[in-house]
N, C-alpha and C. Protein backbone atom coordinates (compact mmCIF):
# COMPACT_ATOMS: atom_id res chain seq x y z
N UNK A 1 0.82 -1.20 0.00
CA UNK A 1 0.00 0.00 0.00
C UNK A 1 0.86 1.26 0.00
N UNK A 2 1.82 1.14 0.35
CA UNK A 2 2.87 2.55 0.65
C UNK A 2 3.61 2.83 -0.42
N UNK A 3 3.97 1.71 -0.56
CA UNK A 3 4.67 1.54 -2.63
C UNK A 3 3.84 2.44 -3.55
N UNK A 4 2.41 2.00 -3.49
CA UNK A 4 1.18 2.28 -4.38
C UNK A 4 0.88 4.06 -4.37
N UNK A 5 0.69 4.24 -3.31
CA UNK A 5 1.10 5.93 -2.68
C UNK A 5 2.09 6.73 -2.84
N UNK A 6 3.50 6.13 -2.62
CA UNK A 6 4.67 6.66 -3.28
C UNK A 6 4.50 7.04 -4.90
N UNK A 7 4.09 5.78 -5.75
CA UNK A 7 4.46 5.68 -6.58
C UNK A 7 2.98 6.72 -7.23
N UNK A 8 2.22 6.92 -6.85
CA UNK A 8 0.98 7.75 -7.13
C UNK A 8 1.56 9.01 -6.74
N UNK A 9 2.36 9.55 -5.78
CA UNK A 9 3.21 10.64 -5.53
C UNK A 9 4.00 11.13 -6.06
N UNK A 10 4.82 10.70 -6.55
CA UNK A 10 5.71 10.70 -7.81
C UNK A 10 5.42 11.01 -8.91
N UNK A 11 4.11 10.27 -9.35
CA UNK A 11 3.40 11.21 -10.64
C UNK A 11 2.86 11.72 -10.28
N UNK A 12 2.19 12.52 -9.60
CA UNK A 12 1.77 13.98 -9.58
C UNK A 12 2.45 14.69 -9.29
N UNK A 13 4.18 14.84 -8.97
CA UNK A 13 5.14 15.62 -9.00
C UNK A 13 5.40 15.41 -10.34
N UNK A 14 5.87 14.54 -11.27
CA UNK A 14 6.25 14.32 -12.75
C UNK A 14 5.62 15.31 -13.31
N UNK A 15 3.98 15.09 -13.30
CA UNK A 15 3.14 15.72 -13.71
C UNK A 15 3.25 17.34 -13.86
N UNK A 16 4.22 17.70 -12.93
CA UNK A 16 4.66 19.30 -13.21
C UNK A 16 5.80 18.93 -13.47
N UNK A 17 7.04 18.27 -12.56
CA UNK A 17 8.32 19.07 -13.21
C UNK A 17 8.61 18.70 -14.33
N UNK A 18 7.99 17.22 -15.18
CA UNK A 18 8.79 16.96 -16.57
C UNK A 18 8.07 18.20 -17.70
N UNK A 19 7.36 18.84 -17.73
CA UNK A 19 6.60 20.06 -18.26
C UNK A 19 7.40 21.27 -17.92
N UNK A 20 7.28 21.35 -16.82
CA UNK A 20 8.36 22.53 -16.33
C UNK A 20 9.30 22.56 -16.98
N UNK A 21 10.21 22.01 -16.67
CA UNK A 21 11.66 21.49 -16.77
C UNK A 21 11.89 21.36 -18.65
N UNK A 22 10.70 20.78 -19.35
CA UNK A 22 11.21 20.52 -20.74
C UNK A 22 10.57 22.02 -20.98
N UNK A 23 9.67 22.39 -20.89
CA UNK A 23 9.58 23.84 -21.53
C UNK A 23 9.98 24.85 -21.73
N UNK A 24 10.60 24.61 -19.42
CA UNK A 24 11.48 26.33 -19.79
C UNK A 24 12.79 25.79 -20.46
N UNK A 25 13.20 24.79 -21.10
CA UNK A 25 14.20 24.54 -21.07
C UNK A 25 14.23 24.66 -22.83
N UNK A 26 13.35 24.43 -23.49
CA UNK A 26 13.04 24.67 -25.13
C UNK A 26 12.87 25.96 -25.07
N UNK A 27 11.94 26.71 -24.24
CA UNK A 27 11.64 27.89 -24.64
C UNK A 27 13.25 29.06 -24.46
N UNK A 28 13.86 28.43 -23.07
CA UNK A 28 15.29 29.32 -23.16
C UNK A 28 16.21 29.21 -24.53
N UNK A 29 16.12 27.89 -24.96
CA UNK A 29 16.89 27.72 -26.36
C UNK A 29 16.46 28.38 -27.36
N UNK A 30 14.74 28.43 -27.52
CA UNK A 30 13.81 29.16 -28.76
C UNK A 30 14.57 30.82 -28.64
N UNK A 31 13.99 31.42 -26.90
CA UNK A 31 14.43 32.76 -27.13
C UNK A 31 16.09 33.06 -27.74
N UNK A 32 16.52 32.14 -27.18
CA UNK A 32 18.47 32.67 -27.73
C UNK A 32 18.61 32.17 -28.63
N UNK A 33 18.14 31.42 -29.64
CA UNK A 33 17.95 31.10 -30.95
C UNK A 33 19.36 30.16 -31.11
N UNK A 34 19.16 29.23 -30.33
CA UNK A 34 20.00 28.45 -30.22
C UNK A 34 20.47 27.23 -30.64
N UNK A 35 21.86 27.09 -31.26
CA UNK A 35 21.79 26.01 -32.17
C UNK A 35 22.52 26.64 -33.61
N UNK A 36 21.81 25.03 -34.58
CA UNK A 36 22.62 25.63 -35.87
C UNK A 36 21.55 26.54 -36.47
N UNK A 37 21.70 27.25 -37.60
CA UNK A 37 20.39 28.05 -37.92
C UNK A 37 20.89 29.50 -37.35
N UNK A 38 21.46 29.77 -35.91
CA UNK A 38 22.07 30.84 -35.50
C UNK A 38 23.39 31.29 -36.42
N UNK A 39 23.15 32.67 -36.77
CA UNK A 39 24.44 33.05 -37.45
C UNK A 39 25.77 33.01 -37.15
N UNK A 40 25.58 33.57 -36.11
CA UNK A 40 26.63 33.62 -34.89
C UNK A 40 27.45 32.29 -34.89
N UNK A 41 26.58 31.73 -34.54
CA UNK A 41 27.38 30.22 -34.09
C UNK A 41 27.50 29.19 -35.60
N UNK A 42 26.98 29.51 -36.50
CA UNK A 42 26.93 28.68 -38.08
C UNK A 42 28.28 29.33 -38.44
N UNK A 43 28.53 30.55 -37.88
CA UNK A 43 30.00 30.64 -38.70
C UNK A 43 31.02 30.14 -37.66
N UNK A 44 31.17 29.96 -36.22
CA UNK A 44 31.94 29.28 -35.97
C UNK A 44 32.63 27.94 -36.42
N UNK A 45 33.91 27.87 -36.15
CA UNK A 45 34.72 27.11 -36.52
C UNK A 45 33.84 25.61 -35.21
N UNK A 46 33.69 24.79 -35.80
CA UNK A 46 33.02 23.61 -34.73
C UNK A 46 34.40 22.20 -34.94
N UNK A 47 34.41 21.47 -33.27
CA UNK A 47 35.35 20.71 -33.44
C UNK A 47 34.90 19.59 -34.03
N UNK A 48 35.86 19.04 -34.35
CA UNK A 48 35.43 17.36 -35.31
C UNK A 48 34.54 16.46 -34.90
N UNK A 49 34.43 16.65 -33.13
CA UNK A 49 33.41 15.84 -32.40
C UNK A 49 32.08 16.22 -32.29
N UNK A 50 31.83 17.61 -32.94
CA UNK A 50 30.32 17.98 -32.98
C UNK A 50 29.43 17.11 -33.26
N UNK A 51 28.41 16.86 -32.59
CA UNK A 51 27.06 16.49 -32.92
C UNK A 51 26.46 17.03 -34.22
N UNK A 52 25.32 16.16 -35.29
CA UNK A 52 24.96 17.42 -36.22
C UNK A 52 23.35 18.19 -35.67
N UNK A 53 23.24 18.76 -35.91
CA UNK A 53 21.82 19.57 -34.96
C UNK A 53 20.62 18.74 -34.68
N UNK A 54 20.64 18.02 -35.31
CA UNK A 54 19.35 17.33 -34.91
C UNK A 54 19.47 16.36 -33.12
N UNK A 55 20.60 15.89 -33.41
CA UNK A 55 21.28 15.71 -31.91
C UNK A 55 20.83 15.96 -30.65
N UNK A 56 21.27 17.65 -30.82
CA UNK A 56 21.57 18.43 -29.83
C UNK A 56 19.42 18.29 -29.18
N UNK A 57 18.34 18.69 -29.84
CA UNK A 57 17.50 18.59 -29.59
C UNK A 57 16.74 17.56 -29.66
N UNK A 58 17.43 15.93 -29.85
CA UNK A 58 16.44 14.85 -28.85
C UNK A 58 17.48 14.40 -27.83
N UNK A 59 18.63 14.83 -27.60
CA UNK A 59 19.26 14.80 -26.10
C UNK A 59 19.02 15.63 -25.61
N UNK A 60 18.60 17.12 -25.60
CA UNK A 60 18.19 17.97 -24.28
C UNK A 60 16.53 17.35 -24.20
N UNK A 61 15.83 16.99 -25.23
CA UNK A 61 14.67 16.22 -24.93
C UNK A 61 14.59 15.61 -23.73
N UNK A 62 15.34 14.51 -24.16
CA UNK A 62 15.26 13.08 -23.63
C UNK A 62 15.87 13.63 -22.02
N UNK A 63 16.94 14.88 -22.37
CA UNK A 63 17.51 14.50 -20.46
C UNK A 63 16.96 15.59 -19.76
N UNK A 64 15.83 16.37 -20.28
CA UNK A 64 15.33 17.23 -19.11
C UNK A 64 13.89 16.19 -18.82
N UNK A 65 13.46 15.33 -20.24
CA UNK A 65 12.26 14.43 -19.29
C UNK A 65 12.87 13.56 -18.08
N UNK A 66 14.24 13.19 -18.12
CA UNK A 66 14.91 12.92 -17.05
C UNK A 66 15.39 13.30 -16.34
N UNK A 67 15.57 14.54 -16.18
CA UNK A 67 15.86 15.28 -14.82
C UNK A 67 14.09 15.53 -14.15
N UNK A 68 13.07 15.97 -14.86
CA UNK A 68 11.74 15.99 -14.46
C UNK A 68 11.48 15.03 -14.14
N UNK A 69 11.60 13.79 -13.95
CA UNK A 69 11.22 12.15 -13.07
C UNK A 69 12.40 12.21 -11.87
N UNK A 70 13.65 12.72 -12.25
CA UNK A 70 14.84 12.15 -11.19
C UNK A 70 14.04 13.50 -9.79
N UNK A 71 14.03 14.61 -9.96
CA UNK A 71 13.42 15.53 -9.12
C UNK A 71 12.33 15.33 -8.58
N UNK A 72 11.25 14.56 -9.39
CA UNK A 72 9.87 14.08 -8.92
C UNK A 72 10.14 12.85 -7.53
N UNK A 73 10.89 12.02 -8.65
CA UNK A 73 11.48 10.96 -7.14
C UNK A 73 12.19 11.67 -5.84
N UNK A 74 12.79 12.53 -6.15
CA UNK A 74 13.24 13.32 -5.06
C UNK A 74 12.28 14.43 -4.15
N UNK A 75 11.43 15.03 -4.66
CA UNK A 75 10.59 15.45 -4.58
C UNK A 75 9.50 15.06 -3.60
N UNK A 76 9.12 13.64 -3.78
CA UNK A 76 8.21 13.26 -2.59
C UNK A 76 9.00 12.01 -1.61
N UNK A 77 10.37 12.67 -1.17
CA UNK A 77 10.51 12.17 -0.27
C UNK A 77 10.64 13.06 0.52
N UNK A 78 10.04 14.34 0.83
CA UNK A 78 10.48 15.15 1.35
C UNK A 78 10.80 14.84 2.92
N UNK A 79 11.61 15.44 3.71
CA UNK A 79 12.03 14.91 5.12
C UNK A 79 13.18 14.07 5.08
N UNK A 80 13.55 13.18 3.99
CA UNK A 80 14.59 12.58 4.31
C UNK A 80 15.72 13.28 4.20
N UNK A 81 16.99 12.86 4.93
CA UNK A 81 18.13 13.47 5.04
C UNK A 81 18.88 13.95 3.98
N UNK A 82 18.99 15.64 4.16
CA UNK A 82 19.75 15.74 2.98
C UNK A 82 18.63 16.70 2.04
N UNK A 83 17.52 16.29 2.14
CA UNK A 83 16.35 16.87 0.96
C UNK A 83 16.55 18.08 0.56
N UNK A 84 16.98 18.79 1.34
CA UNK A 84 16.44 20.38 1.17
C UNK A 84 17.69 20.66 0.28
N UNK A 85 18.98 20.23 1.09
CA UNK A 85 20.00 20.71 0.18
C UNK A 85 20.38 20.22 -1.34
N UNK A 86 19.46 18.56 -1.32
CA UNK A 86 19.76 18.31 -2.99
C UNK A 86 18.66 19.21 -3.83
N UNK A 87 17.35 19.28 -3.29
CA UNK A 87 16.61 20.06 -3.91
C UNK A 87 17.66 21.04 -4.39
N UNK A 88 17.88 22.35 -3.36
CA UNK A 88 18.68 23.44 -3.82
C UNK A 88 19.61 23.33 -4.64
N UNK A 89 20.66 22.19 -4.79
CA UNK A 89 21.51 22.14 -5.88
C UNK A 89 20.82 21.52 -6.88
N UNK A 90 20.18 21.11 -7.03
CA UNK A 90 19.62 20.56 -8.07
C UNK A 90 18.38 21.82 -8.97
N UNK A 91 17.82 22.71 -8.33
CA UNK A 91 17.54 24.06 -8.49
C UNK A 91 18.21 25.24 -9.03
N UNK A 92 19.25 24.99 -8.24
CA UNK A 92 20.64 25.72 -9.09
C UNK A 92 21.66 25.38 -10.26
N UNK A 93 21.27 24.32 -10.14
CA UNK A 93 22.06 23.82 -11.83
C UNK A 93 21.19 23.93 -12.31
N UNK A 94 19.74 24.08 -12.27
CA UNK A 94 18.71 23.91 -13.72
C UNK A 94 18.66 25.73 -13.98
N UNK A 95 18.61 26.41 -12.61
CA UNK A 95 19.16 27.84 -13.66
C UNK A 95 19.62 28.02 -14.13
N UNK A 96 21.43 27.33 -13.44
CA UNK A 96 22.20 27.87 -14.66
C UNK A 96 22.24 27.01 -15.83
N UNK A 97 21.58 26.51 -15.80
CA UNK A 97 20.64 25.27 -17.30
C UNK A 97 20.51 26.46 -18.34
N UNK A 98 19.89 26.67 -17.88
CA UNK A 98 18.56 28.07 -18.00
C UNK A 98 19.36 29.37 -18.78
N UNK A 99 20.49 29.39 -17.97
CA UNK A 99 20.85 30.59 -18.64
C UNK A 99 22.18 30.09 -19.64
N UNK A 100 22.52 29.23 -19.55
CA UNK A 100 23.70 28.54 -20.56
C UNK A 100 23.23 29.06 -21.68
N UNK A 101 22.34 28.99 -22.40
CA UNK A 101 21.90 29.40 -24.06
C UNK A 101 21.68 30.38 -24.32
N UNK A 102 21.31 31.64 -23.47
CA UNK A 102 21.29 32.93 -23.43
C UNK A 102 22.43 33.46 -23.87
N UNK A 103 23.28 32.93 -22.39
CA UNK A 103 24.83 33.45 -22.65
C UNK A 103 25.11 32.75 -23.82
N UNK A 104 25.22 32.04 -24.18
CA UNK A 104 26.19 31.41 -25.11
C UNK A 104 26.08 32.04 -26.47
N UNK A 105 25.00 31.34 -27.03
CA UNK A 105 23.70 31.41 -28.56
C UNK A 105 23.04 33.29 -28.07
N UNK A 106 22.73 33.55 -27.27
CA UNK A 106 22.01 34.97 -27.40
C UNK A 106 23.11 36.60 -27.41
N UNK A 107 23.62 35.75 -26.11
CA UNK A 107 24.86 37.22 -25.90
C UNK A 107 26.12 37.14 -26.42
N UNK A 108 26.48 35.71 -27.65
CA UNK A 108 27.60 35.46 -27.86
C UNK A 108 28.70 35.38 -27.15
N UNK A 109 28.58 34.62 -26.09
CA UNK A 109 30.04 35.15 -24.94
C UNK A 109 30.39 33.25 -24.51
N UNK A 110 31.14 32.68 -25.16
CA UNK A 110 31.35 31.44 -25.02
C UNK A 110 32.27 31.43 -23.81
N UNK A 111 33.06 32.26 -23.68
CA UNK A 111 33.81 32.14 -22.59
C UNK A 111 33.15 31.76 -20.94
N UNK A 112 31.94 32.88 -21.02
CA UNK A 112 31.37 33.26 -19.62
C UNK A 112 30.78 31.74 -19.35
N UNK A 113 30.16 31.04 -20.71
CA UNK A 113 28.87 30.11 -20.67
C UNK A 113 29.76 29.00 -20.20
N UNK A 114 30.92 28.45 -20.44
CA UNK A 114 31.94 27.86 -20.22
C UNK A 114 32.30 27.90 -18.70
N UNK A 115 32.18 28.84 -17.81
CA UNK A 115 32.05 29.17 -16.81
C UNK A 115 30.42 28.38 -15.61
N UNK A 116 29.75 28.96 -16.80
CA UNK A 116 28.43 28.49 -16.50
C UNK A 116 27.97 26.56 -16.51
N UNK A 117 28.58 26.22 -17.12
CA UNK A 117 28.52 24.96 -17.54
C UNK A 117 29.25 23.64 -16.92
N UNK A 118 30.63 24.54 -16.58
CA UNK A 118 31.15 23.84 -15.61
C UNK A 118 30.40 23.87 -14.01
N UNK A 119 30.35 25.11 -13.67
CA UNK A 119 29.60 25.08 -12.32
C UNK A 119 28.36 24.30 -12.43
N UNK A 120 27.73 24.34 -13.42
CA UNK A 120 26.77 23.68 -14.28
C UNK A 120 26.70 22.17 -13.17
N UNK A 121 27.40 21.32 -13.90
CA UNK A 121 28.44 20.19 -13.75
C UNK A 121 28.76 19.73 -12.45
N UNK A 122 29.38 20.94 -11.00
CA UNK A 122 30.15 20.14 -10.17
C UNK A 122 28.76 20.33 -9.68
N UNK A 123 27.87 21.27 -9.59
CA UNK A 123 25.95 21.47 -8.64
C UNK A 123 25.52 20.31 -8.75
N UNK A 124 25.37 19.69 -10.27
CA UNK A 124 24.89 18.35 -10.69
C UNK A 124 25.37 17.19 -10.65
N UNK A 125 26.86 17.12 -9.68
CA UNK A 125 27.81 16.34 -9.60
C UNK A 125 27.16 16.01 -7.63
N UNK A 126 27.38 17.11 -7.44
CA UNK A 126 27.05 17.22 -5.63
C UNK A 126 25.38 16.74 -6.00
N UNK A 127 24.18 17.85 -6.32
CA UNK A 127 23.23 16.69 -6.66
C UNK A 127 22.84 15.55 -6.73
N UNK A 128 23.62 14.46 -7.39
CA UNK A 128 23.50 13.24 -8.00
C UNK A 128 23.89 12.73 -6.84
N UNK A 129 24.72 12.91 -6.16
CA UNK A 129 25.71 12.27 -4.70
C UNK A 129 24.62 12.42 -3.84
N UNK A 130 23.58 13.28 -3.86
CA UNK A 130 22.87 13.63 -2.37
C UNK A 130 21.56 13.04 -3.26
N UNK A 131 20.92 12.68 -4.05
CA UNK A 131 19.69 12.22 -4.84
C UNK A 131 19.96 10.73 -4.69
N UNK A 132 21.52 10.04 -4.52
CA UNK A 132 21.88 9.15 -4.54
C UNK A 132 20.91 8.05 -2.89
N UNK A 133 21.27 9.23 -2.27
CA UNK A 133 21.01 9.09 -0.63
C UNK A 133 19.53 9.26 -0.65
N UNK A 134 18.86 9.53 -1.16
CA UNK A 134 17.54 9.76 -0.71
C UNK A 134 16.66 8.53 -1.90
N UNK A 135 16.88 8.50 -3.12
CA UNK A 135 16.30 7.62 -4.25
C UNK A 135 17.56 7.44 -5.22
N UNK A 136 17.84 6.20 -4.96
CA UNK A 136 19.01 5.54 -5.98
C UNK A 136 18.44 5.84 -7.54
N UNK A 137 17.00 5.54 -7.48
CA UNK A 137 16.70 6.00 -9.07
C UNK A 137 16.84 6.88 -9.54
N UNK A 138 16.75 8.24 -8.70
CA UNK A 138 16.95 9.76 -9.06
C UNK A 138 18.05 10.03 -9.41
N UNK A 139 18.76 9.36 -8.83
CA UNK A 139 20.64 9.38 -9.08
C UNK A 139 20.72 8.99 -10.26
N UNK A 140 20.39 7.49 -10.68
CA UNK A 140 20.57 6.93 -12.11
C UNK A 140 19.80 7.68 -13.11
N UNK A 141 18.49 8.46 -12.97
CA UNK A 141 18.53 9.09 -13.94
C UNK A 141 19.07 10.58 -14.09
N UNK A 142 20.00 10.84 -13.01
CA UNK A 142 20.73 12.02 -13.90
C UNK A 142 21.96 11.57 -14.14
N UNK A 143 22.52 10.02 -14.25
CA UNK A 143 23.32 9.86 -15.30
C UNK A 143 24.11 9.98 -16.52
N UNK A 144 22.84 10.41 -17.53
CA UNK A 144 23.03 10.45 -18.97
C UNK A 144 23.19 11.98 -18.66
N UNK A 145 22.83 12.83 -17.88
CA UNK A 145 22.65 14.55 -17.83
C UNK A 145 24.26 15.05 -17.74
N UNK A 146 24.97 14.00 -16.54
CA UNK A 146 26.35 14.11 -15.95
C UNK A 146 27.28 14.06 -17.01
N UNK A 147 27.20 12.69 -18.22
CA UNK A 147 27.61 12.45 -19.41
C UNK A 147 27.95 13.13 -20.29
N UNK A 148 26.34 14.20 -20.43
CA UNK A 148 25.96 14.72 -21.69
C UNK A 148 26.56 16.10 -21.36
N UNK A 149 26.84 16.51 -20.03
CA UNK A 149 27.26 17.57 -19.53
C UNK A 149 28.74 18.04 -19.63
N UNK A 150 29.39 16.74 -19.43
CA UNK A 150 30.70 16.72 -20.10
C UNK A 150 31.45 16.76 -21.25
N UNK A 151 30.63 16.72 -21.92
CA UNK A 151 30.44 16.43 -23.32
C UNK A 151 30.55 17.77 -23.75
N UNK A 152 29.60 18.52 -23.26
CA UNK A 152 28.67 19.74 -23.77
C UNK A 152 29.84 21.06 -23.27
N UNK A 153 30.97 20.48 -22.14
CA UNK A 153 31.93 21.31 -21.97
C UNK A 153 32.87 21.25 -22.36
N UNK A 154 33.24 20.21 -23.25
CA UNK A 154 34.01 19.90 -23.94
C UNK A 154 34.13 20.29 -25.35
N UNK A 155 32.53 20.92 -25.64
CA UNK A 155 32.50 21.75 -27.17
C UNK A 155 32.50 22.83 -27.03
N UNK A 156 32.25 23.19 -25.80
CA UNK A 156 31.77 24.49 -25.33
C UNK A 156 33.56 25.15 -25.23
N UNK A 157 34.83 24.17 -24.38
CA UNK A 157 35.94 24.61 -24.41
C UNK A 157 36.49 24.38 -26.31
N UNK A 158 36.49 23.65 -26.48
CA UNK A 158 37.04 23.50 -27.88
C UNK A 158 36.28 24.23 -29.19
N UNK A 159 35.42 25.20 -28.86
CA UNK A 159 34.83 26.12 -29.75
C UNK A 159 35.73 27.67 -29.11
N UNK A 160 35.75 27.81 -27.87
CA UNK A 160 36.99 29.06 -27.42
C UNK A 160 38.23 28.79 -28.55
N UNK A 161 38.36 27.65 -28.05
CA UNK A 161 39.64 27.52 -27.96
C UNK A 161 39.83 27.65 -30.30
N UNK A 162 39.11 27.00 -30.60
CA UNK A 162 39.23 27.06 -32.53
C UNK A 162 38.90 28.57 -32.72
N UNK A 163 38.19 29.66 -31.99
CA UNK A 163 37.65 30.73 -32.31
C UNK A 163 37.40 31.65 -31.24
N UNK A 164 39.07 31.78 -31.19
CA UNK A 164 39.74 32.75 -30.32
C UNK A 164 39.08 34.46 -30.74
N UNK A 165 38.60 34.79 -29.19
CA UNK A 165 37.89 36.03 -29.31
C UNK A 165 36.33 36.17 -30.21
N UNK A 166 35.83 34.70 -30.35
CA UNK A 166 34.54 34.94 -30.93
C UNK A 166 33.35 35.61 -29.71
């Protein structure tokens, strides 16, 4: 019976944050016009390991519907040890989620977003460690986010670095 309740708890947290979470997270990319298609960034020099665009938008798909379930599981455990503070880091990396494409794709400033992305990274690093402690599942699904995050700073440094002073 408690399983059944949990697990009825859980989706009606889903029920907002995977909506939340994928919308503001398309709509921050829509406003900074982010991606290929941007002028700005179509003339950058891109490294050999680039993704081609279609990529980039069914992996932020796929890992903000997974950060919206990993938070939901976290979400209704509220009280257990630790909660408040993974919430908060886990709150604070999805801002600076949030503002990664602004800076980057809107205000052209790869350097700063690079900044952003890493802190990005260690929030969602401490996160995953404290989501770990409260729902092992929440942990495993920000897996692919931790991955994709590394990844994503790794184009993010090697686009500075091919297009010095862009």
């Amino acid at each position: 019976m408690a399983d059944t309740v949990r697990r009825r708890s859980v989706w009606r947290y889903a029920i907002f944050t995977v909506p939340l979470i994928l919308g503001v997270g398309l709509l921050m990319g829509q406003i900074s016009n982010s991606g290929y298609g941007n002028d700005w960034f179509d003339a950058l020099r891109k490294p050999s390991i680039m993704p081609p665009g279609w990529a980039f938008g069914a992996a932020w798909t796929t890992l903000y519907i997974l950060l919206g379930l990993a938070v939901a599981l976290t979400l209704c455990r509220r009280g257990a040890p630790g909660w408040g503070l993974a919430v908060g880091l886990f709150a604070a990396q999805m801002l600076l989620n949030f503002a990664w494409s602004p800076v980057f794709f809107g205000a052209r400033r790869p350097e700063p977003a690079l900044f952003i992305i890493v802190l990005m990274l260690v929030l969602s690093i401490a996160a995953t460690f404290l989501f770990s402690r409260i729902d092992r599942r929440a942990a495993w699904l920000m897996v692919p986010y931790l991955a994709w995050l590394g990844f994503a700073s790794l184009l993010n440094y090697r686009i500075i670095e091919l297009n010095p002073g862009a």
